[in-house]
Protein backbone atom coordinates (compact mmCIF):
# COMPACT_ATOMS: atom_id res chain seq x y z
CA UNK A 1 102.51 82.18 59.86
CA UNK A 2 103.86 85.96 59.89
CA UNK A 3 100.07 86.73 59.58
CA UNK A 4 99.75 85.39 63.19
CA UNK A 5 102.70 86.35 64.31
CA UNK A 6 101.70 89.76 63.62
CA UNK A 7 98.31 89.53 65.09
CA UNK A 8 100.25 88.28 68.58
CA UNK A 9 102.42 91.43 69.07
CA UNK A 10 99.71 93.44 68.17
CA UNK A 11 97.42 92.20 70.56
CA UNK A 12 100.32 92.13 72.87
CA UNK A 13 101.36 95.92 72.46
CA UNK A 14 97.51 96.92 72.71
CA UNK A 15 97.74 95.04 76.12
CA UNK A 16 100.42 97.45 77.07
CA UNK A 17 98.31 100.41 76.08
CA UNK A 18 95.28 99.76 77.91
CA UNK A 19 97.26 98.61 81.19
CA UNK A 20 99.59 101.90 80.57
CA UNK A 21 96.00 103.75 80.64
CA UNK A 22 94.42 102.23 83.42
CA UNK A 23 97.29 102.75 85.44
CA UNK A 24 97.89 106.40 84.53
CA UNK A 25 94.51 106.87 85.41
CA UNK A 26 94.26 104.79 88.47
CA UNK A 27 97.38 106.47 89.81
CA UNK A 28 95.64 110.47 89.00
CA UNK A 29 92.57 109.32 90.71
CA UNK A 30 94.00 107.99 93.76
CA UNK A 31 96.25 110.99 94.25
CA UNK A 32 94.06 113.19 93.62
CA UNK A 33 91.45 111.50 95.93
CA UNK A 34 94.13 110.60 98.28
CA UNK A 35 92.70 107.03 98.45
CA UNK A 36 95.13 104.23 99.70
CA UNK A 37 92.59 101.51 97.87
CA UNK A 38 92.66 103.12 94.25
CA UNK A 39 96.55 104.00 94.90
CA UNK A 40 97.03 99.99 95.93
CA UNK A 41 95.08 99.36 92.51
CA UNK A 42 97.55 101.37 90.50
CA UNK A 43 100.18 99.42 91.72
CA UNK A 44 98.34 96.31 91.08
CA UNK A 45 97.45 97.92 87.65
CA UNK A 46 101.46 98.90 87.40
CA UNK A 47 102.47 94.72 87.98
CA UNK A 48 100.40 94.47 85.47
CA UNK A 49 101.82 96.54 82.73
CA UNK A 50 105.38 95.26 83.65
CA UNK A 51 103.98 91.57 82.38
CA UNK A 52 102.44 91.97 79.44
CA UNK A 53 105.55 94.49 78.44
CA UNK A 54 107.46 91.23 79.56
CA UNK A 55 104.77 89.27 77.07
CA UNK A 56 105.05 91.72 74.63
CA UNK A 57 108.94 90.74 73.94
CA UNK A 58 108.50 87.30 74.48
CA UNK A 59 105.92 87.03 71.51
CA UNK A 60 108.70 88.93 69.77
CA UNK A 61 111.35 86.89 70.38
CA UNK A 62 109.35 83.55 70.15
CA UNK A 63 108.24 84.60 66.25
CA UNK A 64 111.99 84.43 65.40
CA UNK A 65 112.83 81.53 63.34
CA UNK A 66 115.19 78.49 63.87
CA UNK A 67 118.47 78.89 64.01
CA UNK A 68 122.34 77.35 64.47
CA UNK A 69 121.81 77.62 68.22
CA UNK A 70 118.04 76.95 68.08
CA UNK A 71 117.27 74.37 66.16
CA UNK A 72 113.02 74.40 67.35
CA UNK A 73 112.48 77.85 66.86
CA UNK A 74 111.97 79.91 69.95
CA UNK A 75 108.79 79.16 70.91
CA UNK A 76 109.34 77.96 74.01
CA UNK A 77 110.39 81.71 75.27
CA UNK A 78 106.54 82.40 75.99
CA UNK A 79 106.24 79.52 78.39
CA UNK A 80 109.54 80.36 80.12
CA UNK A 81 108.02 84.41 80.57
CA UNK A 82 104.76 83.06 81.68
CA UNK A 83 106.66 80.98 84.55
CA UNK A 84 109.04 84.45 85.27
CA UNK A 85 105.64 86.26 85.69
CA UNK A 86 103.90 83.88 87.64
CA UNK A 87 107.10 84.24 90.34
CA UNK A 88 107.69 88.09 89.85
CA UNK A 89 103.64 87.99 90.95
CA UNK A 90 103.91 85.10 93.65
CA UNK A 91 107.17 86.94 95.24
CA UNK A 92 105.85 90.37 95.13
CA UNK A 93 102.55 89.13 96.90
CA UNK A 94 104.98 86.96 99.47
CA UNK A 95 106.87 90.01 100.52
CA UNK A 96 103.69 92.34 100.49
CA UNK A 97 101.74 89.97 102.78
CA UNK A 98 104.93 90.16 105.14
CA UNK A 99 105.14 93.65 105.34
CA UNK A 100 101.47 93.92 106.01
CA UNK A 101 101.68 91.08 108.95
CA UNK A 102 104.20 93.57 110.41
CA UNK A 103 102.44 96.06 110.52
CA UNK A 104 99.62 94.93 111.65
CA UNK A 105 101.55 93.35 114.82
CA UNK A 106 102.84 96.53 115.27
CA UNK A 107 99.45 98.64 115.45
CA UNK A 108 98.56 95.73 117.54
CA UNK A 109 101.58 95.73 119.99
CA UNK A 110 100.73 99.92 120.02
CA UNK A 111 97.22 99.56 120.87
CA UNK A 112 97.88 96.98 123.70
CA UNK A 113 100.53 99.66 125.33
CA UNK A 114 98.09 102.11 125.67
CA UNK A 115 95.50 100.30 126.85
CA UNK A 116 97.58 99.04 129.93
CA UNK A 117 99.50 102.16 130.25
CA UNK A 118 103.00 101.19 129.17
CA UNK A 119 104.63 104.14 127.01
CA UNK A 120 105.80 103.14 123.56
């Protein structure tokens, strides 16, 4: 049982590493490139990194054993991280897609000014 439990945070802390890496490197590229899609991909790749370091301690935790206060173990703290995630994600996309229906009304609310002649 430790075997596995082992094997989990180990997997889960080389998940950290490689999304760490990609989005160091994702982040260098698009400023040095000065491209807004691999700079939206490092912060993709950075959402990333801050779930599996939220995975990371969940395996952690859920590996404890049964206690006084838990009398199952603490298994159950992986399934209640995967359903944080899953919002963190769904909000974060919610408020992005807002902000980019804004502005998007708002390039199109400028382009229809100048076209008639109104000032801004």
């Amino acid at each position: 049982m430790q075997q596995k439990q082992n094997l989990k945070q180990r997997v889960a802390l080389t998940s950290i590493l490689a999304s760490g890496g990609l989005t160091i490197a994702k982040g260098a590229v698009g400023l040095a490139t000065g491209s807004l899609a691999v700079l939206s991909e490092a912060a993709h790749s950075l959402l990333d990194l801050a779930a599996t370091i939220m995975t990371y301690f969940a395996v952690r935790v859920s590996g404890k054993p049964a206690d006084e206060e838990h009398h199952y173990g603490h298994g159950k703290v992986e399934s209640v991280t995967a359903l944080a995630e899953t919002a963190l994600l769904f909000l974060l996309s919610a408020s992005w897609s807002g902000r980019r229906r804004t502005a998007c009304s708002a390039a199109r609310t400028m382009r229809s000014r100048r076209r008639y002649g109104r000032s801004a």
